[in-house]
PDB file of N, CA and C in Angstrom:
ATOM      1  N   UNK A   1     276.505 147.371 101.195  1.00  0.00           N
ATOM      2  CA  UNK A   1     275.524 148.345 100.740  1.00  0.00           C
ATOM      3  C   UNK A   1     274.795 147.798  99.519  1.00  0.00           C
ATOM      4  N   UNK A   2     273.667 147.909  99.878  1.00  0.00           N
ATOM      5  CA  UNK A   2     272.913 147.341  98.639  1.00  0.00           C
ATOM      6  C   UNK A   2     272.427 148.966  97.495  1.00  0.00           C
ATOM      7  N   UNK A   3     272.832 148.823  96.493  1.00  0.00           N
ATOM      8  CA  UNK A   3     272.700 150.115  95.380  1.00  0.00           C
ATOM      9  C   UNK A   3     271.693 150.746  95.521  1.00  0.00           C
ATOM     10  N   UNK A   4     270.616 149.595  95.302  1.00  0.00           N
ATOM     11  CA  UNK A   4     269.178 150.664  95.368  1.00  0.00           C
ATOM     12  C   UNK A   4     268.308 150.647  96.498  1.00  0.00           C
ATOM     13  N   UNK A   5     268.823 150.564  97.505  1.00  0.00           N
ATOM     14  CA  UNK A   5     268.180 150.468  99.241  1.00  0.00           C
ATOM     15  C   UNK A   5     268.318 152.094  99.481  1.00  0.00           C
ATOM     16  N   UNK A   6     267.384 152.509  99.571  1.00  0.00           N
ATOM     17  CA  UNK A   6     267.145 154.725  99.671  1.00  0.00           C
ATOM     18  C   UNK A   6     267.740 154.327 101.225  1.00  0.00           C
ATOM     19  N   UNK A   7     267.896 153.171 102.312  1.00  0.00           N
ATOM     20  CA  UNK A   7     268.369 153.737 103.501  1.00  0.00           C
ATOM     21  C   UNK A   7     270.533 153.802 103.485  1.00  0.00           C
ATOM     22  N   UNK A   8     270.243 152.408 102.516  1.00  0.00           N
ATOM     23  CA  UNK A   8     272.264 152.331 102.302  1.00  0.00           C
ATOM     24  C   UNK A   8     272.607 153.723 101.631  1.00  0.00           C
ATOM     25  N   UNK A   9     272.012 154.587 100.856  1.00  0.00           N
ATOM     26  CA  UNK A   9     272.271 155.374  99.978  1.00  0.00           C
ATOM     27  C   UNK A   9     272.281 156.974 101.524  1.00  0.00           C
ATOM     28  N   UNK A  10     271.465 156.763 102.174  1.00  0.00           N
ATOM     29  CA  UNK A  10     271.283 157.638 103.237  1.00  0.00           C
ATOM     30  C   UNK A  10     272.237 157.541 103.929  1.00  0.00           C
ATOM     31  N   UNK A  11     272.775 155.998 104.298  1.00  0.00           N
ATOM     32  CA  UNK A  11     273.605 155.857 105.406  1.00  0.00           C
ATOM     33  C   UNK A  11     275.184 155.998 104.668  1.00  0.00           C
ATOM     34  N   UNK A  12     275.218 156.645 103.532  1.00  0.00           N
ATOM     35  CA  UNK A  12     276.233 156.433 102.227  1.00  0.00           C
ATOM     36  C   UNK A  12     276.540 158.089 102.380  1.00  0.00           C
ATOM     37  N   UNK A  13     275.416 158.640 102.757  1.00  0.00           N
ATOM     38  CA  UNK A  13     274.973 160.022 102.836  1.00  0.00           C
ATOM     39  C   UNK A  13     274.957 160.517 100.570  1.00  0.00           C
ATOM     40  N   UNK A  14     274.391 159.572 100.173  1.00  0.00           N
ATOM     41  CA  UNK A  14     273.866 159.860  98.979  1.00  0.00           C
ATOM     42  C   UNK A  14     272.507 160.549  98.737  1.00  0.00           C
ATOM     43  N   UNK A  15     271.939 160.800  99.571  1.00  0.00           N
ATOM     44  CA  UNK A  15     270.587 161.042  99.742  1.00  0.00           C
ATOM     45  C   UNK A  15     270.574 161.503 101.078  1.00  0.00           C
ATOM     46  N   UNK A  16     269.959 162.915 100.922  1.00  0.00           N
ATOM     47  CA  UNK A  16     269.688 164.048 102.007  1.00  0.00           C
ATOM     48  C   UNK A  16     268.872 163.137 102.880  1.00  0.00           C
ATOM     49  N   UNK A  17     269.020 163.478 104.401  1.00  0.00           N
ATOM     50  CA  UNK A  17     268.233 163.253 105.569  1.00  0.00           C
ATOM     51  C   UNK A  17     268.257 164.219 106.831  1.00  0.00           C
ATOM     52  N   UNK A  18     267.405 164.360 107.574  1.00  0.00           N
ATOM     53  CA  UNK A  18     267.457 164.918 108.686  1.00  0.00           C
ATOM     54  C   UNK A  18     268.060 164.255 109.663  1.00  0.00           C
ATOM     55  N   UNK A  19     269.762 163.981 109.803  1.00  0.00           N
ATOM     56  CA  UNK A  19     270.040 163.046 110.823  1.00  0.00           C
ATOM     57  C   UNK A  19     270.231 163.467 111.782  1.00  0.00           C
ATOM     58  N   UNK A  20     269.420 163.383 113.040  1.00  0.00           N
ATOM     59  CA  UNK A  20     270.186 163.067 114.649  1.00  0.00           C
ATOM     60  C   UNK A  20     271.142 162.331 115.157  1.00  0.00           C
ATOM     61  N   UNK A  21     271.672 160.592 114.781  1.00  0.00           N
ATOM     62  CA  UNK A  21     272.334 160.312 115.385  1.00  0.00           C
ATOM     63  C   UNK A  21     272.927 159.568 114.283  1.00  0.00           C
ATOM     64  N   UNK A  22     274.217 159.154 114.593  1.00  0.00           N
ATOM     65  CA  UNK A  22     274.632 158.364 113.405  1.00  0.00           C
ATOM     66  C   UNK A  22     276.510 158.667 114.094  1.00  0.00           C
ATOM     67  N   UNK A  23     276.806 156.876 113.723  1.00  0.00           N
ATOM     68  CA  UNK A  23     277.891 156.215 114.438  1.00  0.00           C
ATOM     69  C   UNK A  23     278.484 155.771 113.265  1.00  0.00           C
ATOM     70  N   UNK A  24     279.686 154.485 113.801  1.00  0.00           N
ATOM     71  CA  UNK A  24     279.557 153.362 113.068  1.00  0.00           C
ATOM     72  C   UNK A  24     279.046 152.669 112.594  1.00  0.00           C
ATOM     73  N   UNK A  25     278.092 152.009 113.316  1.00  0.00           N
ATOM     74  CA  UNK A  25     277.013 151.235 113.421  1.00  0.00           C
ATOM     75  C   UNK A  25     275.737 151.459 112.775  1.00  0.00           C
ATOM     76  N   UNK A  26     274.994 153.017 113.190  1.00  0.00           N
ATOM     77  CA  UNK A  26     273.838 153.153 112.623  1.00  0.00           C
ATOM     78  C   UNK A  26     273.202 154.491 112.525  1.00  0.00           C
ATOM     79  N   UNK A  27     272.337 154.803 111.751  1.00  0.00           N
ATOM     80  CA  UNK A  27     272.051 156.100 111.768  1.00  0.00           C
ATOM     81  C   UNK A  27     270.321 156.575 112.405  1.00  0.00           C
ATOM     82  N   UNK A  28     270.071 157.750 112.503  1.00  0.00           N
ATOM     83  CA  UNK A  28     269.079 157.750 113.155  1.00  0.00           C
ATOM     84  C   UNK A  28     268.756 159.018 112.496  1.00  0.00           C
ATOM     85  N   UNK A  29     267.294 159.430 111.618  1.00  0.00           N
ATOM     86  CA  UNK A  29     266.911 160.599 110.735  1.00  0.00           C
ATOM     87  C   UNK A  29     265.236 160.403 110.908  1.00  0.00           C
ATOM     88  N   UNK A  30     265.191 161.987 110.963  1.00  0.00           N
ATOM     89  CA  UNK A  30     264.159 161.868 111.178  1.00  0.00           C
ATOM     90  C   UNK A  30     262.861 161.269 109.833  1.00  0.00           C
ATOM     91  N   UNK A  31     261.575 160.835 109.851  1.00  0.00           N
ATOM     92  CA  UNK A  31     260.722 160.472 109.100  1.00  0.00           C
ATOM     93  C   UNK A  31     260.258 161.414 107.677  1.00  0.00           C
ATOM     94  N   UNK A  32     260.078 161.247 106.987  1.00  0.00           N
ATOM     95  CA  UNK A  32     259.799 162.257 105.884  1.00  0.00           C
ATOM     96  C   UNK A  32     257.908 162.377 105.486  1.00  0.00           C
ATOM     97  N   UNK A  33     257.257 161.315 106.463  1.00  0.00           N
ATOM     98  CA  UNK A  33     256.207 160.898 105.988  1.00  0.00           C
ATOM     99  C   UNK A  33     255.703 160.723 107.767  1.00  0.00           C
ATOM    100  N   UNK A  34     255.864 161.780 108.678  1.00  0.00           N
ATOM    101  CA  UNK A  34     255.746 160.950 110.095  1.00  0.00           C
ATOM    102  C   UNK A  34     253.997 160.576 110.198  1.00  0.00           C
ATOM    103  N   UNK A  35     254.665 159.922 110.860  1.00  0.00           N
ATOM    104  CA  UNK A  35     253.056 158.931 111.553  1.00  0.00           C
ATOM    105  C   UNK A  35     252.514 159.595 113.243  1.00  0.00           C
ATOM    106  N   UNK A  36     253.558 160.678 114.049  1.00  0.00           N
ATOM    107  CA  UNK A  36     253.225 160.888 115.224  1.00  0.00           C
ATOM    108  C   UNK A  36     254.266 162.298 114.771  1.00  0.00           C
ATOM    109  N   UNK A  37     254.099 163.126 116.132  1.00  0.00           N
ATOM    110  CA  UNK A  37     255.004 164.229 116.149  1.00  0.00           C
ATOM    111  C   UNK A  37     256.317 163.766 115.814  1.00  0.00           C
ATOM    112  N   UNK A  38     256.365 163.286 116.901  1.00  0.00           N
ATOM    113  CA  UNK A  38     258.185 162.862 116.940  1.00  0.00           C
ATOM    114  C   UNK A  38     258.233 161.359 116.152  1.00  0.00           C
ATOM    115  N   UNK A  39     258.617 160.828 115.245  1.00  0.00           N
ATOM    116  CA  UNK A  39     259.080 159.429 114.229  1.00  0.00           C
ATOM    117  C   UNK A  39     259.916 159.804 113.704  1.00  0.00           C
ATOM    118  N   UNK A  40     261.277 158.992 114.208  1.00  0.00           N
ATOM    119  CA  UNK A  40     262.242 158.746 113.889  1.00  0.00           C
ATOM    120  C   UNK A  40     262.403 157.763 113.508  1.00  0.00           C
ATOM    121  N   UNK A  41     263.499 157.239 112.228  1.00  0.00           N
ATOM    122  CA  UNK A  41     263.954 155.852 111.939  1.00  0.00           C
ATOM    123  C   UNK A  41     265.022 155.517 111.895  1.00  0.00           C
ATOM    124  N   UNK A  42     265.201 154.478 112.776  1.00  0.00           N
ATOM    125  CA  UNK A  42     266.450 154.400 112.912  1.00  0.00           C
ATOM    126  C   UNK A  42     267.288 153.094 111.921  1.00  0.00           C
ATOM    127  N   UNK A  43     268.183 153.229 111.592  1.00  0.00           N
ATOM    128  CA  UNK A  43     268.785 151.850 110.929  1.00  0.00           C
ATOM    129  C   UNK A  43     270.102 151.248 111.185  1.00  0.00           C
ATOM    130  N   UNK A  44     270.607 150.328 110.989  1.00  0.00           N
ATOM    131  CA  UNK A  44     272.297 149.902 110.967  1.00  0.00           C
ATOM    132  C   UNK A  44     272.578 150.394 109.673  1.00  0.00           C
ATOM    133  N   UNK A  45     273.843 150.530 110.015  1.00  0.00           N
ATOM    134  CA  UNK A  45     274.675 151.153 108.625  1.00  0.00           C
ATOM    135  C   UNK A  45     274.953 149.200 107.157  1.00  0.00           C
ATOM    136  N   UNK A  46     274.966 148.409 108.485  1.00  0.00           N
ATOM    137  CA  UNK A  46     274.849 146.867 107.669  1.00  0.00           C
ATOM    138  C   UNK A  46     273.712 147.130 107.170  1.00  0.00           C
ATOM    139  N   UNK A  47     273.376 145.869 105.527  1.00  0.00           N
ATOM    140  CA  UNK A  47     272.326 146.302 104.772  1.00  0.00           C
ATOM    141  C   UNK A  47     271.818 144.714 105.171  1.00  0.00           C
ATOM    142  N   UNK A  48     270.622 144.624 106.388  1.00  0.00           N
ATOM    143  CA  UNK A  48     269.907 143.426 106.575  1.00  0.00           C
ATOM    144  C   UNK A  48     268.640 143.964 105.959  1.00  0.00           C
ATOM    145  N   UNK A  49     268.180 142.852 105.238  1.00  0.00           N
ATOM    146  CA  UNK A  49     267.250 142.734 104.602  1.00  0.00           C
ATOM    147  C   UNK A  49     265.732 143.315 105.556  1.00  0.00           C
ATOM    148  N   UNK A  50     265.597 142.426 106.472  1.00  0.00           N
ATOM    149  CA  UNK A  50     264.637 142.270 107.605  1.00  0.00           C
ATOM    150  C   UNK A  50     264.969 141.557 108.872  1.00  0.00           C
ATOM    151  N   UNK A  51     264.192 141.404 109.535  1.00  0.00           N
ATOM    152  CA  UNK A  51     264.961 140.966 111.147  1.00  0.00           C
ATOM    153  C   UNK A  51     265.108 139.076 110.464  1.00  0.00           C
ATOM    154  N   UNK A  52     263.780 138.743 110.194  1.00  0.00           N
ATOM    155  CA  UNK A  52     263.816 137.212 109.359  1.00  0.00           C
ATOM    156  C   UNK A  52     265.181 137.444 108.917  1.00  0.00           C
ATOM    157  N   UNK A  53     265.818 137.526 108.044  1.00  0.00           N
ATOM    158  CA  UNK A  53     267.476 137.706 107.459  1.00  0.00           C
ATOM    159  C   UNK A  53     268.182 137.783 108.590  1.00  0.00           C
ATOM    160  N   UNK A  54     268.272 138.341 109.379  1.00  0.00           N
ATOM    161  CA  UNK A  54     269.328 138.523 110.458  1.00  0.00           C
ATOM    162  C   UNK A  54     269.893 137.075 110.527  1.00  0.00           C
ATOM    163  N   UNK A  55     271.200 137.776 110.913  1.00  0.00           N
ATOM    164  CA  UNK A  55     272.128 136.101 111.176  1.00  0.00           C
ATOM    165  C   UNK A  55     272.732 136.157 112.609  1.00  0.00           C
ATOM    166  N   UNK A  56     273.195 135.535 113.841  1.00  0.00           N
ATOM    167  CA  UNK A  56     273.570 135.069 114.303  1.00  0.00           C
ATOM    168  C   UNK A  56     274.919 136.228 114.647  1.00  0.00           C
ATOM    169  N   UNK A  57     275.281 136.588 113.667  1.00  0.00           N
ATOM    170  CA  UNK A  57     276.439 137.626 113.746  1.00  0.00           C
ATOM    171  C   UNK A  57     275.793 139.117 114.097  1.00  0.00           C
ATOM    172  N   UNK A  58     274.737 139.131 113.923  1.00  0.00           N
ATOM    173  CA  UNK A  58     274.105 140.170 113.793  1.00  0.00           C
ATOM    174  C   UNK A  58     273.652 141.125 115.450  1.00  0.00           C
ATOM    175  N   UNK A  59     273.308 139.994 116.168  1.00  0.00           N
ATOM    176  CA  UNK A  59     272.957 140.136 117.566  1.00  0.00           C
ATOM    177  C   UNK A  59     273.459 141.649 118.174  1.00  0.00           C
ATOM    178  N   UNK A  60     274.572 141.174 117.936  1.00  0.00           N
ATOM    179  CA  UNK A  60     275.250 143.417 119.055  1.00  0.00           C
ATOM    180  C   UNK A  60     274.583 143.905 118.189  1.00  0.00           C
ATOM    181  N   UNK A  61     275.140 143.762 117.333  1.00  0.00           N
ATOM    182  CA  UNK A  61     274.384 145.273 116.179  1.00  0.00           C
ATOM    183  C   UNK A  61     272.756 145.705 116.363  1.00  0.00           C
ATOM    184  N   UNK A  62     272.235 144.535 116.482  1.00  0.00           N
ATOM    185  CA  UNK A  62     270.444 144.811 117.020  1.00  0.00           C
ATOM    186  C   UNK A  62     270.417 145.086 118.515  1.00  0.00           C
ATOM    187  N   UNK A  63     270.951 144.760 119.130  1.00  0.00           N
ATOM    188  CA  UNK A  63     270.719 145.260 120.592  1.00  0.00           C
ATOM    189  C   UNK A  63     271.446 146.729 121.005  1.00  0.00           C
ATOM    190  N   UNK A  64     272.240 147.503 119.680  1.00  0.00           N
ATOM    191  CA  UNK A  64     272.736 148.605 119.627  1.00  0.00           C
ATOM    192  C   UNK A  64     271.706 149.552 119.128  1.00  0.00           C
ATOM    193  N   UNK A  65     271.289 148.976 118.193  1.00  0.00           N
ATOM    194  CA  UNK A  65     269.774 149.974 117.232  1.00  0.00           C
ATOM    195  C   UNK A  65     268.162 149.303 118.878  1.00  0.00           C
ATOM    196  N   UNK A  66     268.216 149.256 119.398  1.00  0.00           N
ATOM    197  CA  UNK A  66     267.906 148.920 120.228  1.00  0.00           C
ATOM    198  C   UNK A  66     267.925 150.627 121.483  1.00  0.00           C
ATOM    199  N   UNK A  67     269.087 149.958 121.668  1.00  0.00           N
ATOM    200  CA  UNK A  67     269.351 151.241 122.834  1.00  0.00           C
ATOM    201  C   UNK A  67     269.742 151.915 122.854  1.00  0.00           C
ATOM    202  N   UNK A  68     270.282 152.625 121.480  1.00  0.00           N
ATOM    203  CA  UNK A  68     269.880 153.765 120.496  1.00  0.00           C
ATOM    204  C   UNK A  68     268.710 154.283 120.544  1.00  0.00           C
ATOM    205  N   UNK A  69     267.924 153.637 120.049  1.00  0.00           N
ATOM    206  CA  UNK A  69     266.217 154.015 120.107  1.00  0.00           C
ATOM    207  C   UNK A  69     265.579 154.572 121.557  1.00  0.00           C
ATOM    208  N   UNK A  70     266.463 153.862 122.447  1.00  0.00           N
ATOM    209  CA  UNK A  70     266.128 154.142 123.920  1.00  0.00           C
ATOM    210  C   UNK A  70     266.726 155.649 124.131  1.00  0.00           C
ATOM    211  N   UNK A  71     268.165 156.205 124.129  1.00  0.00           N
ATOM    212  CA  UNK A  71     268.918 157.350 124.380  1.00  0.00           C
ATOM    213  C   UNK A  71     268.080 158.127 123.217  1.00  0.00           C
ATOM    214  N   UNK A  72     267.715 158.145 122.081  1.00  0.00           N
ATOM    215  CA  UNK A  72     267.408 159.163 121.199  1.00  0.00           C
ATOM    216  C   UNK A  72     265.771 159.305 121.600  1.00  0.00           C
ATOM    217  N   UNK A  73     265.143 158.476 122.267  1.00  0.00           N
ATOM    218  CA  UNK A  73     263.521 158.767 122.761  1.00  0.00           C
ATOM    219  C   UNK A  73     263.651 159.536 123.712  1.00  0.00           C
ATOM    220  N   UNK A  74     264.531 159.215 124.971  1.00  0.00           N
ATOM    221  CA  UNK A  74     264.999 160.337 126.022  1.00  0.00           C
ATOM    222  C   UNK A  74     265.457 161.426 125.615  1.00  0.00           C
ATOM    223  N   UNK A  75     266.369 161.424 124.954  1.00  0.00           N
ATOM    224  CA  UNK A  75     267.075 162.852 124.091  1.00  0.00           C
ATOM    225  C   UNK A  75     265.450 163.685 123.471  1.00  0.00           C
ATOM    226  N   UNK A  76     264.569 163.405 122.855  1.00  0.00           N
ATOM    227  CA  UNK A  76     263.848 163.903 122.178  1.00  0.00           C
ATOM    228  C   UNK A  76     262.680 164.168 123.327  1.00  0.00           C
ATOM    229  N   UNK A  77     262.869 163.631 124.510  1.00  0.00           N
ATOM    230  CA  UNK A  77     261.992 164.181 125.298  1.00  0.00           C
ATOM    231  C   UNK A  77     260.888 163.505 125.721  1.00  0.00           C
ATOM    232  N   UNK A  78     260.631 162.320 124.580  1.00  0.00           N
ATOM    233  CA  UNK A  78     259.524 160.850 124.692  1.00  0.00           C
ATOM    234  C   UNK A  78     259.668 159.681 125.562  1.00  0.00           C
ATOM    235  N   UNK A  79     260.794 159.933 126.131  1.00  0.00           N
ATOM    236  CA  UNK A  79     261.817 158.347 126.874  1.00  0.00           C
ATOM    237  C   UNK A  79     260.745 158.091 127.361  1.00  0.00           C
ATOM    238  N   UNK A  80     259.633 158.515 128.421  1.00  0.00           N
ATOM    239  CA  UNK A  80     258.634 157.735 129.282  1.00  0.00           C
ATOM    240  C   UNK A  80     257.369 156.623 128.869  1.00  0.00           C
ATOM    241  N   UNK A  81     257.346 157.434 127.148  1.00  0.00           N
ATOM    242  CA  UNK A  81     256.005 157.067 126.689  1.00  0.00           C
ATOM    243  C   UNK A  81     256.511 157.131 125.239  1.00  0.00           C
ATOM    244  N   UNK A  82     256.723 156.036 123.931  1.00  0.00           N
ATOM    245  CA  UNK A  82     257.282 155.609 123.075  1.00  0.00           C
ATOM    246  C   UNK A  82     256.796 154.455 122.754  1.00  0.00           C
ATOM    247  N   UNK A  83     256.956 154.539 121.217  1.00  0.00           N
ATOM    248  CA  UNK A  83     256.537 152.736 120.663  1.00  0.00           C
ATOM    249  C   UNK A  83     257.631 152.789 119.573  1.00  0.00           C
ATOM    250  N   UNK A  84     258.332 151.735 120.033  1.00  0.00           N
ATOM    251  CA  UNK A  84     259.341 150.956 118.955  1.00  0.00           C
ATOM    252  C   UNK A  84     258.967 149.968 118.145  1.00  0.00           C
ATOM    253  N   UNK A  85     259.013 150.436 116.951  1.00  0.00           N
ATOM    254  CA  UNK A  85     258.418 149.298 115.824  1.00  0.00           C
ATOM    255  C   UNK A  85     259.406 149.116 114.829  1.00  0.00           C
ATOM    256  N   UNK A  86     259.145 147.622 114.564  1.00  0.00           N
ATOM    257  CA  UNK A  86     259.608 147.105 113.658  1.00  0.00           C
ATOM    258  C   UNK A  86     258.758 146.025 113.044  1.00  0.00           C
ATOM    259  N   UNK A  87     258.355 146.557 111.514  1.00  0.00           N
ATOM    260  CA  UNK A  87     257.947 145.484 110.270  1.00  0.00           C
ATOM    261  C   UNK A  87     258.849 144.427 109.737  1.00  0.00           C
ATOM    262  N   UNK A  88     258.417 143.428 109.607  1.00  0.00           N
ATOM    263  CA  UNK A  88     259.242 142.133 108.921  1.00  0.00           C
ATOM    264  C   UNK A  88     258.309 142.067 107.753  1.00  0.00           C
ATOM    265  N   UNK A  89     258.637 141.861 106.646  1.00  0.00           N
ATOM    266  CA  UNK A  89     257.858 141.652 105.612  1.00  0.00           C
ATOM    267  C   UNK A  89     256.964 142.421 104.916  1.00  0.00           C
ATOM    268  N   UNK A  90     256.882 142.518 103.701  1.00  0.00           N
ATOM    269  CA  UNK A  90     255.831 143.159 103.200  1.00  0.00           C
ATOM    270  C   UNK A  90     254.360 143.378 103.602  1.00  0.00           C
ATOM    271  N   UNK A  91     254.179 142.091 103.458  1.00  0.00           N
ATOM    272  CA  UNK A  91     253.121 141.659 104.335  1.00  0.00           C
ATOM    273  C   UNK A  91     252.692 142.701 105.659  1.00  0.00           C
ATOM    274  N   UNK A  92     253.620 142.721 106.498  1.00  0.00           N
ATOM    275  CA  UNK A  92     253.629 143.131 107.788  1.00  0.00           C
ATOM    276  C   UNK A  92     253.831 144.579 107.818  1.00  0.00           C
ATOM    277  N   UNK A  93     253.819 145.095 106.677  1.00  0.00           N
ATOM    278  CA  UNK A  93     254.110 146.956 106.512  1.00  0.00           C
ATOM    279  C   UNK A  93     255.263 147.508 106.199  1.00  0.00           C
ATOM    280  N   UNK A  94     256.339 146.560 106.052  1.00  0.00           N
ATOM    281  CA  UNK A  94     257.783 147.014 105.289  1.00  0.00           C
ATOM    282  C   UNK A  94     257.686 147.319 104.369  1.00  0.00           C
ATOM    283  N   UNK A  95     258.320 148.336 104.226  1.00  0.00           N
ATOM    284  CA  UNK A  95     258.134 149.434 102.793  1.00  0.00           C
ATOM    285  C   UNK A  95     259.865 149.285 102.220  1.00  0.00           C
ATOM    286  N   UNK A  96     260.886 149.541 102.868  1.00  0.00           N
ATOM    287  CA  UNK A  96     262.030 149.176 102.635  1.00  0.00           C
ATOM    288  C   UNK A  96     262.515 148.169 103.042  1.00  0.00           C
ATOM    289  N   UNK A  97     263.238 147.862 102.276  1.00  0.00           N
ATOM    290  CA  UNK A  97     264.250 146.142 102.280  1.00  0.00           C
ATOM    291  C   UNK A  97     265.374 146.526 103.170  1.00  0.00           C
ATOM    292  N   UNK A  98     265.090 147.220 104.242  1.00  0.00           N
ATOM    293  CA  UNK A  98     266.151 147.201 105.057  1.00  0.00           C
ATOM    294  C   UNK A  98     265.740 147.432 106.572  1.00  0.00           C
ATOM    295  N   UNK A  99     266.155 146.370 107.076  1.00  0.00           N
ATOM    296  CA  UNK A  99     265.866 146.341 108.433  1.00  0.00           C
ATOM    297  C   UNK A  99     265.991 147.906 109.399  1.00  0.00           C
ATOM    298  N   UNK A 100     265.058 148.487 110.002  1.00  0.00           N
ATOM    299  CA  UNK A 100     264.638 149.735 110.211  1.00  0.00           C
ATOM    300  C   UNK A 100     263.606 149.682 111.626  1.00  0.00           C
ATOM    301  N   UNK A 101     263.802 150.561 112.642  1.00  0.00           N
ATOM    302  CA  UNK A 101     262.911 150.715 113.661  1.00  0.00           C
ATOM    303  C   UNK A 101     262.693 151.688 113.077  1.00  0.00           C
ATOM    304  N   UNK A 102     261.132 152.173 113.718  1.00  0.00           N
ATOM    305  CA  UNK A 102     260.495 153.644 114.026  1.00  0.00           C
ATOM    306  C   UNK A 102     260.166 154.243 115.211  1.00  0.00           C
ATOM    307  N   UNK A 103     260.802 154.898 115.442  1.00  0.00           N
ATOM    308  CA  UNK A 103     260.600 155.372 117.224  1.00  0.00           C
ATOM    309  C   UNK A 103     259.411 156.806 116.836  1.00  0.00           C
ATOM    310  N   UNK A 104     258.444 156.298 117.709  1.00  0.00           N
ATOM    311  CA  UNK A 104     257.419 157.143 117.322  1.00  0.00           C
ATOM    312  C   UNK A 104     256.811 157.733 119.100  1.00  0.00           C
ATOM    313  N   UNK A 105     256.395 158.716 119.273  1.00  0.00           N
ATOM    314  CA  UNK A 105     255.877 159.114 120.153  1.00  0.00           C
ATOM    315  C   UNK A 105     255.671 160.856 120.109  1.00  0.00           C
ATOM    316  N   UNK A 106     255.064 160.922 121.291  1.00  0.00           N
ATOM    317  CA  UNK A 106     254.448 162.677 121.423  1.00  0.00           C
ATOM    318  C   UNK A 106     253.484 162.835 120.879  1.00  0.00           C
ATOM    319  N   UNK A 107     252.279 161.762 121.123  1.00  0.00           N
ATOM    320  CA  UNK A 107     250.967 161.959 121.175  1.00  0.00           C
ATOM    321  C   UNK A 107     250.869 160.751 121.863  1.00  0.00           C
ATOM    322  N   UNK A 108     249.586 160.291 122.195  1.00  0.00           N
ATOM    323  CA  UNK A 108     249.116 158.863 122.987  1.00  0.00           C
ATOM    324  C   UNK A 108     248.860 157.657 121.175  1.00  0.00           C
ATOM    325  N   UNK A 109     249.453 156.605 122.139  1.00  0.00           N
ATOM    326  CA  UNK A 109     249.527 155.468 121.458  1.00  0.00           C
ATOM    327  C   UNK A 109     248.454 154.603 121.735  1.00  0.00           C
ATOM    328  N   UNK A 110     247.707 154.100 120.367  1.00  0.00           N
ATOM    329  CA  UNK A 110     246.628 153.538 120.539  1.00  0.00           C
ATOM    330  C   UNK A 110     247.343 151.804 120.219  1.00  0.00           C
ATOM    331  N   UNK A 111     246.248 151.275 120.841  1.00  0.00           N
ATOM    332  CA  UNK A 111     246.592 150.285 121.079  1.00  0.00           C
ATOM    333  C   UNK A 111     245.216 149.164 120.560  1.00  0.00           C
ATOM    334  N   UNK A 112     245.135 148.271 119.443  1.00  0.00           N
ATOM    335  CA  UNK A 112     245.861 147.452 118.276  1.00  0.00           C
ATOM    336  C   UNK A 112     246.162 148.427 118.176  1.00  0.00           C
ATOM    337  N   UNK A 113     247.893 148.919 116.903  1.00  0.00           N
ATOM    338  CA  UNK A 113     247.721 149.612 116.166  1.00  0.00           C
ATOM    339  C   UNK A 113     247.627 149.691 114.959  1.00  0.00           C
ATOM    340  N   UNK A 114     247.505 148.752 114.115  1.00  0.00           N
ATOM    341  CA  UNK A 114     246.538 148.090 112.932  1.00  0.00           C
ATOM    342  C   UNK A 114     245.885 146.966 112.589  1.00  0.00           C
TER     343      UNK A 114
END
């Protein structure tokens, strides 16, 4: 757990969230700032920096926040029509230092989407 990461502190349950799903592995709360009806974010309870950081050990754990994202888009009613995102870098729209999908859907997805 990294101290000042607002998602380790969430997944610490130090900091209130709207959670839907949450394991061993990873948690899943809803957005505080959504971008579509339904945006959810999902995270591992491990504190990876960004997918770039990921190591080698890491693999199940991403293919779990993975198909997670898949059962909680169906659960929410979006399974058919959904966009799974993930930012690497500042640069690229990461706002937190912690590796994070956004499962977004329940409106139409435009396409660039920035």
């Amino acid at each position: 757990m990294a101290s000042n990461c607002i998602f380790c502190r969430i997944a610490e349950k130090e900091v209130q969230a709207r959670i839907i799903r949450e394991n061993a592995d990873l948690m899943a709360f809803y957005d505080l700032n959504p971008q579509a009806p339904t945006h959810v974010i999902i995270i591992p309870k491990k504190h990876i920096v960004c997918l770039a950081k990921a190591q080698a050990e890491d693999i199940e754990l991403l293919g779990k926040l993975q198909y997670a994202a898949k059962e909680i888009a169906h659960e929410l009613g979006i399974g058919e029509a959904f966009r799974l995102v993930l930012n690497n870098g500042h640069k690229a729209g990461q706002t937190v230092d912690h590796i994070h999908y956004h499962i977004l859907g329940g409106r139409r997805l435009m396409w660039p989407p920035g």
